[in-house]
Protein backbone atom coordinates (compact mmCIF):
# COMPACT_ATOMS: atom_id res chain seq x y z
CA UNK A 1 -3.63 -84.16 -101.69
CA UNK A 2 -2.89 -84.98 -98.30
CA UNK A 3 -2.41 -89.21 -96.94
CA UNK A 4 -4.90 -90.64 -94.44
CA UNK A 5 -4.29 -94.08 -92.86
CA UNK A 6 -6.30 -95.76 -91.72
CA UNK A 7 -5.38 -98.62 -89.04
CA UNK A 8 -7.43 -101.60 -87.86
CA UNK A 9 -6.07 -103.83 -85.69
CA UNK A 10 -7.85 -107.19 -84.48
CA UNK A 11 -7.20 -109.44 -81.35
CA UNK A 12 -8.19 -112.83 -80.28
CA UNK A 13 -8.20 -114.30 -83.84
CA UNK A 14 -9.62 -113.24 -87.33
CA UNK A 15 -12.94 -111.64 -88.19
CA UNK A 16 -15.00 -114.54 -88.88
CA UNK A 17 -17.20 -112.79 -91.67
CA UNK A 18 -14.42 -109.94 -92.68
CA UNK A 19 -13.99 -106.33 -91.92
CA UNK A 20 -15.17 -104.31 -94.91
CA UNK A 21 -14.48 -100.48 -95.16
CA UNK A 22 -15.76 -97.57 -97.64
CA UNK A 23 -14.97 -94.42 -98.51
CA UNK A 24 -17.21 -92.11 -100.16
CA UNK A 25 -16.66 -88.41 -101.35
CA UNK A 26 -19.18 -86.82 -99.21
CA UNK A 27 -22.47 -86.52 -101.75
CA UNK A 28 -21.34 -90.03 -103.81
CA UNK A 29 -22.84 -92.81 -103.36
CA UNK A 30 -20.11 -94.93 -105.75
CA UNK A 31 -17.27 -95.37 -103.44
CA UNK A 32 -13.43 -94.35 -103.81
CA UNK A 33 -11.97 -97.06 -101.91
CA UNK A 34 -13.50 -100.29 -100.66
CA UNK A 35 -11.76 -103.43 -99.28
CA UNK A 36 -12.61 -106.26 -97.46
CA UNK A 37 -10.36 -107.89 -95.35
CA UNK A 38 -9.95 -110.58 -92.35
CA UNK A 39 -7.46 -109.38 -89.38
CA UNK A 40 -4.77 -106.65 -88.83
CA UNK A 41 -4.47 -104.24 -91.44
CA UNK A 42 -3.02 -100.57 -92.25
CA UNK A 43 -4.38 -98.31 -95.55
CA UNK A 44 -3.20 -95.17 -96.98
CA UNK A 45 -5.37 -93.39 -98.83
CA UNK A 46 -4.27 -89.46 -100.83
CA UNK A 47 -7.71 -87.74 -100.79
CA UNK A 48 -8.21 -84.17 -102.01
CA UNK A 49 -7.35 -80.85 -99.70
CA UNK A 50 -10.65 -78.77 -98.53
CA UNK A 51 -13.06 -81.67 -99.43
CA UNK A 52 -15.23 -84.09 -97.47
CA UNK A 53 -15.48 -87.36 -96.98
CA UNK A 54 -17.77 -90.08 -94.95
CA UNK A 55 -15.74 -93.53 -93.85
CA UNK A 56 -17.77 -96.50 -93.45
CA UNK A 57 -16.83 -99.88 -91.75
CA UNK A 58 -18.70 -103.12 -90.70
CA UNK A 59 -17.29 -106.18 -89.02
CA UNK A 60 -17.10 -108.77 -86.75
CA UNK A 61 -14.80 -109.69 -84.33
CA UNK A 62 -13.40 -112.96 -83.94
CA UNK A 63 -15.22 -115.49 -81.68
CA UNK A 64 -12.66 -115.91 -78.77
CA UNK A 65 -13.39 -114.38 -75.29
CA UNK A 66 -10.51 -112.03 -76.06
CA UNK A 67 -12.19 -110.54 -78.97
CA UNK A 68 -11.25 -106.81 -80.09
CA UNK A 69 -10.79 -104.60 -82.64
CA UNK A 70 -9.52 -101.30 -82.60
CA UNK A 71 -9.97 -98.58 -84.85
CA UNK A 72 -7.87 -95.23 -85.88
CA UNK A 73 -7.80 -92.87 -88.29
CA UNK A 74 -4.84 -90.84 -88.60
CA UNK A 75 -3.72 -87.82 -91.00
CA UNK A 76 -4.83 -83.87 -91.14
CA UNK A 77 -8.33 -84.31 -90.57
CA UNK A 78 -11.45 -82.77 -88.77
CA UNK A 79 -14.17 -85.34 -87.85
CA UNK A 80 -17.72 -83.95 -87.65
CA UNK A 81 -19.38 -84.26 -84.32
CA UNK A 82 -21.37 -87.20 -85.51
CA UNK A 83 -18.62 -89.41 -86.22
CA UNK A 84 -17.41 -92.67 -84.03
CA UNK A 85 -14.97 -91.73 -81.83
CA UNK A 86 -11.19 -92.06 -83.13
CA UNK A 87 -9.96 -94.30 -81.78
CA UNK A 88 -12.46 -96.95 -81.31
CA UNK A 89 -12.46 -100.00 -79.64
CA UNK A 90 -15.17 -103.02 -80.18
CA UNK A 91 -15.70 -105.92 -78.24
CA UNK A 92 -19.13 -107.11 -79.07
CA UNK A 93 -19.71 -109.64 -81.99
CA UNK A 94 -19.78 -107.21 -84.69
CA UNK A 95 -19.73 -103.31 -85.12
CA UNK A 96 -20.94 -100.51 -87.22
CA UNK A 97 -18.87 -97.07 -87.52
CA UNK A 98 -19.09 -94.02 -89.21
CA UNK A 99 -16.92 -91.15 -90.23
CA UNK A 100 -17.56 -88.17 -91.28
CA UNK A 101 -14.48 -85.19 -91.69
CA UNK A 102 -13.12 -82.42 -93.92
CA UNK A 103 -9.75 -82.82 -94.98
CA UNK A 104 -7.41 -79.93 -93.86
CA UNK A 105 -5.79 -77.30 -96.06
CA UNK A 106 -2.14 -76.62 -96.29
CA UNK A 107 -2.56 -73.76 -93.93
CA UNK A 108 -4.36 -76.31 -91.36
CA UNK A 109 -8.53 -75.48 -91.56
């Protein structure tokens, strides 16, 4: 098992319909973590060596001209070439990423 955090942090207020996040073993389509939640936030998840996974997350930002959110994933991962980039910033009124990566072995695949 290796840790994965991930890290959203807001600006300009809260999310005025909530940031919601979900994390499927790739193939599943019951997740193995979901959340909801309104502003800053930081999540560790332990999530099995060699396997893959697809990240989903949906939100708004806050309605202030200042708006922002910014997204990162952190831990021994490889993101497929289809993924969001890492980090991600949105400005707009809501957003829409996905994530797709293999977790890393012990000797670093």
């Amino acid at each position: 098992m290796k840790t994965i955090t991930l890290n959203i942090t807001v600006t300009g207020g809260a999310s005025i319909l909530g940031i919601i996040y979900k994390i499927f073993k790739k193939g599943n389509t019951v997740p193995l973590f979901e959340k909801t939640e309104n502003g800053t936030f930081s999540e560790e998840f332990e999530l099995n060596e060699d396997a893959e996974y697809d990240l989903y997350i949906i939100g708004s930002n806050p309605l202030s001209a200042e708006r922002n959110t910014r997204i990162k994933i952190d831990g021994d991962i490889t993101l497929s070439e289809d993924s969001d980039l890492n980090p991600a910033n949105r400005k707009g009124n809501g957003y829409l990423l996905t994530y797709h990566f293999k977790v890393n072995n012990k000797k670093g695949s």
